[in-house]
Protein backbone atom coordinates (compact mmCIF):
# COMPACT_ATOMS: atom_id res chain seq x y z
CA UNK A 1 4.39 -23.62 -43.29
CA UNK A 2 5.98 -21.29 -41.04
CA UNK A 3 6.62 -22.01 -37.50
CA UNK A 4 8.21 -18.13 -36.58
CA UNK A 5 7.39 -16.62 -33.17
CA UNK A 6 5.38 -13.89 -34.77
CA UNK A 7 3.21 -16.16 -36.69
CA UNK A 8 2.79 -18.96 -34.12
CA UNK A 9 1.50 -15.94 -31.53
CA UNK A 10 -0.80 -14.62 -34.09
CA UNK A 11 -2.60 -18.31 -34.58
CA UNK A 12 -2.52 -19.29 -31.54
CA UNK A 13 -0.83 -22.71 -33.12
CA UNK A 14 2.39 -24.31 -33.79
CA UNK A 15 2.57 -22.97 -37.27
CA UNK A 16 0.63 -21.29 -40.10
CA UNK A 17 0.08 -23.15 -43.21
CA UNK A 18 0.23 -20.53 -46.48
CA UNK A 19 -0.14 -20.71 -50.29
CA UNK A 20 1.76 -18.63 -52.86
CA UNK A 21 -0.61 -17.33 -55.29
CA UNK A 22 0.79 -14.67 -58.46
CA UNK A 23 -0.95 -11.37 -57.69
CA UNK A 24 -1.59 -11.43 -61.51
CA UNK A 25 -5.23 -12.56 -62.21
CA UNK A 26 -5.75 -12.81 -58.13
CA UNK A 27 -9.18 -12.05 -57.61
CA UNK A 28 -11.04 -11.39 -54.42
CA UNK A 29 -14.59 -13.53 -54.18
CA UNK A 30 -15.49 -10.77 -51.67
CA UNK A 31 -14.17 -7.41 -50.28
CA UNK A 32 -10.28 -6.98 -51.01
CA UNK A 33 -8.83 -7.55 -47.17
CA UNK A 34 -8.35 -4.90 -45.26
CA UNK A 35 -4.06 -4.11 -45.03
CA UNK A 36 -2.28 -4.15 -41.97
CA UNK A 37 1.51 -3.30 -41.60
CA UNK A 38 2.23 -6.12 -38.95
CA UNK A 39 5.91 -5.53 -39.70
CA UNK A 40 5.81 -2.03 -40.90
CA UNK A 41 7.81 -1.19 -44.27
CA UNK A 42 8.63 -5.24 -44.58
CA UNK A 43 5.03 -7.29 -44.63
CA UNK A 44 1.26 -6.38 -44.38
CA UNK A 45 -1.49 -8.83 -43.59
CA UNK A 46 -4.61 -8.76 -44.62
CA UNK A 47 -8.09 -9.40 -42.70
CA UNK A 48 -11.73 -9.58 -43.55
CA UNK A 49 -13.50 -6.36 -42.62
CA UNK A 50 -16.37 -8.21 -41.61
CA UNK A 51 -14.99 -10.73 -38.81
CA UNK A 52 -11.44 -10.20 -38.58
CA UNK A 53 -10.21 -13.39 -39.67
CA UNK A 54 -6.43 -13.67 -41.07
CA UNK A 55 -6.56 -15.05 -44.46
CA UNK A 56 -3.42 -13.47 -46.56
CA UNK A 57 0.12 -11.63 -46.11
CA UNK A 58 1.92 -9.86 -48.40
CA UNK A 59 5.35 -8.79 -48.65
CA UNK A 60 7.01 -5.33 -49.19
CA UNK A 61 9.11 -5.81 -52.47
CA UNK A 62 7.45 -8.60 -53.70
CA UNK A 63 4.66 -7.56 -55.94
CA UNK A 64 4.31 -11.03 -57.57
CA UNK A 65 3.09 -13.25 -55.05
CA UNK A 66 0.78 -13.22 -52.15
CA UNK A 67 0.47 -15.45 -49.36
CA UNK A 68 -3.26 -16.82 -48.48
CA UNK A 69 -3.08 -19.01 -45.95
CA UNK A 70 -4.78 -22.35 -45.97
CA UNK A 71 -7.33 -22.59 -43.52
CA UNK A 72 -8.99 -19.46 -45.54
CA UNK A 73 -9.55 -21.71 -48.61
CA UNK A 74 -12.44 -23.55 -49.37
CA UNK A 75 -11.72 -27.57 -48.98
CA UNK A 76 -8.31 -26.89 -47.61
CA UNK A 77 -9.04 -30.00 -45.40
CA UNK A 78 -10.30 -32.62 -48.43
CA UNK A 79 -8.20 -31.19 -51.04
CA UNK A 80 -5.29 -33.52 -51.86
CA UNK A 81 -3.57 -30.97 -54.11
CA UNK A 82 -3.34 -28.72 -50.79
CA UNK A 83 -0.51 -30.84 -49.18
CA UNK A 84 2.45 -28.66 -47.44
CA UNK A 85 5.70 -29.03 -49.02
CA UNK A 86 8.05 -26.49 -47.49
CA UNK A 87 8.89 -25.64 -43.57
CA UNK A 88 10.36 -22.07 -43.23
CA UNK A 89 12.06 -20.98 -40.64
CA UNK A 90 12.83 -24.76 -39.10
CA UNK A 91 15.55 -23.16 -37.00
CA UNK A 92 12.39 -21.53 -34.89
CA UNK A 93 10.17 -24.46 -34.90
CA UNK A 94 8.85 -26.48 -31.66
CA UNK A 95 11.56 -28.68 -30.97
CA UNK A 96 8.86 -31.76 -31.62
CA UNK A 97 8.11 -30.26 -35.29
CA UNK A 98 11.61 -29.73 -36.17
CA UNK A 99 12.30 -33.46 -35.05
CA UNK A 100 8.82 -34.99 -37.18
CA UNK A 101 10.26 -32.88 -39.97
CA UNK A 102 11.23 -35.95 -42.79
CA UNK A 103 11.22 -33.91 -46.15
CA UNK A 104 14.37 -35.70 -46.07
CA UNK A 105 14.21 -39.12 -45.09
CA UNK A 106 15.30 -41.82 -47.23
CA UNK A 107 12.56 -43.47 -49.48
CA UNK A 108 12.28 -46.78 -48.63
């Protein structure tokens, strides 16, 4: 999940929830997104060319994997193998995110 200022603006929500996939075998159901440089010569996002939705980000430099994010997947909501394990960027979270945040906590 990542909780920066550019991607909480973006989403309109507290964070955005992505997935690492290897770009090798990745393969579109539909049309390949349409690239924009939303941080030119560092990351490019992709959109659907028919509605405009977000649904991936990829990085300058890193050829190997590409982020979709979640909410773009099919069953991202019933799928129990689709469970966030990693909080980027905690520094920049809401205060109440960073505090709910208990990767950490001792198991009891």
């Amino acid at each position: 999940m990542c909780p920066c200022a550019h991607c909480v603006k973006r989403s309109g929500a507290p964070f955005q929830w992505w997935l690492g996939f290897p770009t090798a075998g990745l393969k579109w159901t539909g049309d390949e997104p349409v690239w924009f440089d939303t941080h030119p010569g560092k990351t490019a996002r992709g959109f659907c060319g028919a509605c405009g939705s977000h649904i991936a980000a990829r990085d300058y430099g890193d050829s190997e994997i590409i982020g979709i994010l979640a909410t773009a997947l099919d069953h991202h909501d019933t799928d129990p193998a689709l469970v966030p394990t990693n909080l980027n960027r905690l520094a920049e979270a809401a205060s109440w995110l960073a505090q709910n945040d208990n990767r950490h906590a001792a198991a009891g």
